[in-house]
N, C-alpha and C. Protein backbone atom coordinates (compact mmCIF):
# COMPACT_ATOMS: atom_id res chain seq x y z
N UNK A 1 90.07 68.12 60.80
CA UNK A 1 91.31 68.09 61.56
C UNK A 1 92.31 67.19 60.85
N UNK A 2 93.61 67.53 60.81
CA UNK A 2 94.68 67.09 60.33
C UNK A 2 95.05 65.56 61.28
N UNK A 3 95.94 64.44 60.52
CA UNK A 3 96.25 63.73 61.90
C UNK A 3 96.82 63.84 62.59
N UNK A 4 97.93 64.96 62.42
CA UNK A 4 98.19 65.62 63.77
C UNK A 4 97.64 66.30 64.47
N UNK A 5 97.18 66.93 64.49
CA UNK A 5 95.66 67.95 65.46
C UNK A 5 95.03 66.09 65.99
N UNK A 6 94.57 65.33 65.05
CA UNK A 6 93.70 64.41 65.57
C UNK A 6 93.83 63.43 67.00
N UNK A 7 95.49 64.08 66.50
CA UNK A 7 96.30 62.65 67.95
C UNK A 7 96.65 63.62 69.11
N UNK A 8 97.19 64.70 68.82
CA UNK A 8 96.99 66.25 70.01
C UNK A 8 95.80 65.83 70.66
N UNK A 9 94.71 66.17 69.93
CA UNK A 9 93.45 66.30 71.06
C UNK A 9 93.23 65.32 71.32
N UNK A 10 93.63 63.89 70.79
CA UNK A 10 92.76 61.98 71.67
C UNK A 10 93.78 62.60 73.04
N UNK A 11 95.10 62.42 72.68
CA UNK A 11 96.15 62.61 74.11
C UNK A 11 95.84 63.71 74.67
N UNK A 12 95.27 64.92 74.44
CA UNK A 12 94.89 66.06 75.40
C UNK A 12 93.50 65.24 76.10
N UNK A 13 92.90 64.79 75.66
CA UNK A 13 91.47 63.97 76.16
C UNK A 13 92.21 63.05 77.24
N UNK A 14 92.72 62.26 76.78
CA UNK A 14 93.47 61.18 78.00
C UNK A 14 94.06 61.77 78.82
N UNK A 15 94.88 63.22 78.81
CA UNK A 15 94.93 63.23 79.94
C UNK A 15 94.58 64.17 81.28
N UNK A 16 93.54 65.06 80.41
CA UNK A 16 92.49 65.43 81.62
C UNK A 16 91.78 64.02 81.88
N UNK A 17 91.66 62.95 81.51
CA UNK A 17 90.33 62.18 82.14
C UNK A 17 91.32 61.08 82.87
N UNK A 18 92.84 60.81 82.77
CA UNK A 18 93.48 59.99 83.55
C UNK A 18 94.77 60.50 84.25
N UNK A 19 94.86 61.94 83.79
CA UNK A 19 95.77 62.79 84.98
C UNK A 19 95.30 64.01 85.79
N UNK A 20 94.37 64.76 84.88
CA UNK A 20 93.96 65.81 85.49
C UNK A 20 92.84 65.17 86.38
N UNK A 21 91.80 65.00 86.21
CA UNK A 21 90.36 63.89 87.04
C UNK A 21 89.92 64.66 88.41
N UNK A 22 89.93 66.12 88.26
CA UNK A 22 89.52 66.83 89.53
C UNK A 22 88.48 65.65 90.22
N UNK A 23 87.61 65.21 89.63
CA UNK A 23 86.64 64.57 90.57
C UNK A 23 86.82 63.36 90.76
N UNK A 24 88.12 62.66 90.21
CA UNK A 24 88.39 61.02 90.49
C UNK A 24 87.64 60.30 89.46
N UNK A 25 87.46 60.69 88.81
CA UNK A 25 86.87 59.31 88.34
C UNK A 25 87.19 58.31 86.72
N UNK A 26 88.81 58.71 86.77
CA UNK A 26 89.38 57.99 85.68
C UNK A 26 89.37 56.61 85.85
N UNK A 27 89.55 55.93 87.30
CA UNK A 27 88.71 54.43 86.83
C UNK A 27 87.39 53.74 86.40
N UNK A 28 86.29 54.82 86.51
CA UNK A 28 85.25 54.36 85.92
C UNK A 28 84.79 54.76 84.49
N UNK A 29 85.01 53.29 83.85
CA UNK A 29 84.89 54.05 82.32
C UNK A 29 83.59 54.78 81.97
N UNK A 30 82.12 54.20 82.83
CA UNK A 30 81.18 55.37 82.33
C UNK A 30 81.38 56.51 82.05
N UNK A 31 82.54 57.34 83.34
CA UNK A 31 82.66 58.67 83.08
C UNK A 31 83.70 58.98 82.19
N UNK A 32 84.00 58.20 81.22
CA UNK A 32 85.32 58.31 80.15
C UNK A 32 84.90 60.26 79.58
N UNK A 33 83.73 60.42 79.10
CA UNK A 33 83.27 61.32 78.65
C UNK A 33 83.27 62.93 79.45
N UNK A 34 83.46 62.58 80.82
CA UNK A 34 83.39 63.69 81.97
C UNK A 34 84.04 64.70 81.50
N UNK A 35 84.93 64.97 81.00
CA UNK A 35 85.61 66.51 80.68
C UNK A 35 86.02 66.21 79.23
N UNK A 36 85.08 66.02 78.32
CA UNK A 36 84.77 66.16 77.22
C UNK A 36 84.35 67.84 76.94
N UNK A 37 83.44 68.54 77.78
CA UNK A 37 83.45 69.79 77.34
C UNK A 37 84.69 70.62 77.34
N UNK A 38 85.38 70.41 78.57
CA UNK A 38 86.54 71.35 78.32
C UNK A 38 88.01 70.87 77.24
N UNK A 39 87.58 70.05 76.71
CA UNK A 39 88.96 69.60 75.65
C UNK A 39 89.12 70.27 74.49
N UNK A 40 88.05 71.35 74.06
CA UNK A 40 88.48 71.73 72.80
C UNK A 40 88.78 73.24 73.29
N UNK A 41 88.67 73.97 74.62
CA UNK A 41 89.37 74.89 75.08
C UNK A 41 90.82 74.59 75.04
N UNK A 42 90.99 73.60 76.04
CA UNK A 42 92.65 72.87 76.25
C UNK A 42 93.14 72.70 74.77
N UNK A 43 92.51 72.16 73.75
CA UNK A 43 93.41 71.92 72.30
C UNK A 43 93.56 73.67 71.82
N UNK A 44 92.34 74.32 71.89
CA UNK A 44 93.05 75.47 71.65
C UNK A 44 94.06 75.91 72.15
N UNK A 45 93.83 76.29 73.66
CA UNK A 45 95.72 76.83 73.82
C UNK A 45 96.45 76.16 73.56
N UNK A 46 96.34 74.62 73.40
CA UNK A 46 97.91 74.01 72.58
C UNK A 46 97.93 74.78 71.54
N UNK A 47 97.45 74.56 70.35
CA UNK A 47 97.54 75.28 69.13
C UNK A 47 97.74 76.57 69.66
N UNK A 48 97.44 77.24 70.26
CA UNK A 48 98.04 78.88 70.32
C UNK A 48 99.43 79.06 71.29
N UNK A 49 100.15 77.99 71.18
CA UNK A 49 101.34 78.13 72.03
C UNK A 49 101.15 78.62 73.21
N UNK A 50 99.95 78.58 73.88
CA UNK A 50 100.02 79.03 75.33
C UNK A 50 100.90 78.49 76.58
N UNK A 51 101.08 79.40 77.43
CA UNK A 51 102.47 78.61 78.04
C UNK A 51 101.60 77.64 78.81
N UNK A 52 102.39 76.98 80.01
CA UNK A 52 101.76 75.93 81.22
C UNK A 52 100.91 76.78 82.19
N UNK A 53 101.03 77.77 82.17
CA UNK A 53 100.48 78.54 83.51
C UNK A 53 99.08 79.27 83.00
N UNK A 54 99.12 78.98 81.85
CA UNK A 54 98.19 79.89 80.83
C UNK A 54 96.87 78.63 81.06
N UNK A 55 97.64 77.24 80.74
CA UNK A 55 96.95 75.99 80.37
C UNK A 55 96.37 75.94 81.95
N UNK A 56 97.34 75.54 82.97
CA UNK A 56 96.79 75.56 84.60
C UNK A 56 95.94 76.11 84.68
N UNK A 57 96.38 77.96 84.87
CA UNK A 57 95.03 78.96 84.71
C UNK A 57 92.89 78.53 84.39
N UNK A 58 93.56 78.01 82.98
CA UNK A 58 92.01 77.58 82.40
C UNK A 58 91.80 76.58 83.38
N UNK A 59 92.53 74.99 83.69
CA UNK A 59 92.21 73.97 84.73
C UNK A 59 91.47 74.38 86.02
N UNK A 60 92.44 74.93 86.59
CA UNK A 60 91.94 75.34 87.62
C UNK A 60 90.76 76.51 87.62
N UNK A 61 90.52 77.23 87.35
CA UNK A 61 89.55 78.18 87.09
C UNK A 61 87.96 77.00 86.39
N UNK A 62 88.32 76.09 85.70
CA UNK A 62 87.35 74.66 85.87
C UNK A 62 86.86 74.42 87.14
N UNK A 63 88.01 73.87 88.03
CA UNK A 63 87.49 73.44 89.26
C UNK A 63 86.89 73.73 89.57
N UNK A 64 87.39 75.38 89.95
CA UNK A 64 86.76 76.71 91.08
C UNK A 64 85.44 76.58 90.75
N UNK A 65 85.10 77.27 89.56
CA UNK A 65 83.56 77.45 88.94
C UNK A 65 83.01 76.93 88.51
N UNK A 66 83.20 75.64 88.04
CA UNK A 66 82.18 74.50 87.46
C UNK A 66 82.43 73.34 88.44
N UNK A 67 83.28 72.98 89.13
CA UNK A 67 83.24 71.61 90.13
C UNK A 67 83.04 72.49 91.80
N UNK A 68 83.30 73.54 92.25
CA UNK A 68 83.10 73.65 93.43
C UNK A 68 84.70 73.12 94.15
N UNK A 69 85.97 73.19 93.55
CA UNK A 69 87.31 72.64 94.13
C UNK A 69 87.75 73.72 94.16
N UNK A 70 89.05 73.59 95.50
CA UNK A 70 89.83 74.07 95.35
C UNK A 70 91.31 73.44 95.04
N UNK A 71 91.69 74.11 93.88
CA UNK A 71 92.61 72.81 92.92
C UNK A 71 93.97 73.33 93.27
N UNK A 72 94.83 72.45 93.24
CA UNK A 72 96.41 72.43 93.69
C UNK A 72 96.89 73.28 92.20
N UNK A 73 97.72 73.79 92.33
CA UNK A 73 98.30 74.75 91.79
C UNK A 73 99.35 73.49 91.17
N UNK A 74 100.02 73.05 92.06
CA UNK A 74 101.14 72.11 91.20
C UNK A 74 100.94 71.06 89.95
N UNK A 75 99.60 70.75 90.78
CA UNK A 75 99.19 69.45 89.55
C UNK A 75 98.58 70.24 88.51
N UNK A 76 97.83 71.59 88.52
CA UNK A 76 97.70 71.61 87.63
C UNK A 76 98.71 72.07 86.42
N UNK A 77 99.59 72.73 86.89
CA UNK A 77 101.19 73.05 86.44
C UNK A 77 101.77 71.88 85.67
N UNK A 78 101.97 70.51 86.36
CA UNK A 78 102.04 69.71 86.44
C UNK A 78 101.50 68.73 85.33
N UNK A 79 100.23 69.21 85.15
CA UNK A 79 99.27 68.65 83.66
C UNK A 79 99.44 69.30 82.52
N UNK A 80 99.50 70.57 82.96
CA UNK A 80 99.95 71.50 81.41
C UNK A 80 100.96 70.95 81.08
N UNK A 81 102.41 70.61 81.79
CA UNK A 81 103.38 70.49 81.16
C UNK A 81 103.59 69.30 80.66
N UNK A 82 102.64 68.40 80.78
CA UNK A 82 102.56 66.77 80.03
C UNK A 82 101.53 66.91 79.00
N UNK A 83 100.86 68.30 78.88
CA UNK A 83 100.43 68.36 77.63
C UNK A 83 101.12 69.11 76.51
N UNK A 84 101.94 69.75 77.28
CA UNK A 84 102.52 70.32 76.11
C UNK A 84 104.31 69.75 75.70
N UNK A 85 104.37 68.63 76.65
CA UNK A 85 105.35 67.94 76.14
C UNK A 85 104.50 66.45 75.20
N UNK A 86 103.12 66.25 75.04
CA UNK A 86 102.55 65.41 74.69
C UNK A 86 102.51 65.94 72.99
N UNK A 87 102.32 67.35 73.24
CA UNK A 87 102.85 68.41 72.04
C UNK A 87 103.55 68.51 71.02
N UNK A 88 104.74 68.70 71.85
CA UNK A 88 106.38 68.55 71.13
C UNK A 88 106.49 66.62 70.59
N UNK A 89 106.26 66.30 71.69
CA UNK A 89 106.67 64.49 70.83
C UNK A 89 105.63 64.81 69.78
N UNK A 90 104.52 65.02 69.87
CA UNK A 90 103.64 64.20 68.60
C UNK A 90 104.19 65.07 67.04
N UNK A 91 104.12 66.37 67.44
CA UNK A 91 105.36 67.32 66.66
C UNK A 91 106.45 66.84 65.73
N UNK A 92 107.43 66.21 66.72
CA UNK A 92 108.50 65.42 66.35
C UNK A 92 107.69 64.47 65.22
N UNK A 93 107.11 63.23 65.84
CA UNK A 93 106.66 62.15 65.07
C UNK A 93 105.90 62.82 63.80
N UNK A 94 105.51 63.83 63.88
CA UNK A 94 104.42 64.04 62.69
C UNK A 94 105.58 64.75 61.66
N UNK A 95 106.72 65.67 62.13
CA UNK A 95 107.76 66.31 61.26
C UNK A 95 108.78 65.20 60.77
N UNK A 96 108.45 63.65 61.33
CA UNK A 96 109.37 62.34 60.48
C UNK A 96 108.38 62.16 59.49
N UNK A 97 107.09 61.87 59.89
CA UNK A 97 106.75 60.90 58.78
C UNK A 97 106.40 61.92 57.00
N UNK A 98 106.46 61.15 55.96
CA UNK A 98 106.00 61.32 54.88
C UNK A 98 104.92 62.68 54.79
N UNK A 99 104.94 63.13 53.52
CA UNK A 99 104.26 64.76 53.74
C UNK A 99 102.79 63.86 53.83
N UNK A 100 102.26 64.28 54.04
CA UNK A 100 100.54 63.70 54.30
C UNK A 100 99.98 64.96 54.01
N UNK A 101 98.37 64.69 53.08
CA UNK A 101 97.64 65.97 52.93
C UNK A 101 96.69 65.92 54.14
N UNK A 102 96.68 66.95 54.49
CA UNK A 102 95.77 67.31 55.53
C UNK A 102 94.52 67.11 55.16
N UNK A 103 93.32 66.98 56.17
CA UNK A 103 92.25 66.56 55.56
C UNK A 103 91.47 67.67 56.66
């Protein structure tokens, strides 16, 4: 992974585990790891330009079938669109700095 891809997915990680947190439990750091499986779905649709409703869609469809929730439609709306404005900034910052070889 490039260091841009690298800083996409830490901030896609942070913020299913301290905004999205279907099950609460972003103050306990044991469960820092809790939705570790679904983060490299979520980095994919970033990378595939998927819209917010596309990103919600996958969230919520989490809840339903792997947690047993029934998940708010807004927040998850709501999370897509702080990931994919988490997106565009890191975007920005990575199209200032110096060419860097990808690794």
């Amino acid at each position: 992974m490039n260091p841009a891809d690298k800083d996409l997915y830490q901030r896609a990680d942070e913020v299913l585990h301290y905004v999205w947190d279907p099950i609460g439990v972003a103050s306990t750091p044991a469960a820092r790891d809790e939705y570790h499986g679904y983060l490299p779905q979520v980095f994919h649709l970033l990378k595939e330009n998927e819209t917010p409703e596309a990103i919600a869609g996958y969230l919520e469809s989490i809840a339903v079938k792997r947690m047993g929730f029934n998940p708010s439609r807004e927040h998850a709306l709501q999370v897509a669109a702080l990931l994919l404005e988490w997106k565009e900034v890191l975007a920005e910052k990575y199209r200032k700095l110096p060419c860097q070889v990808n690794s």
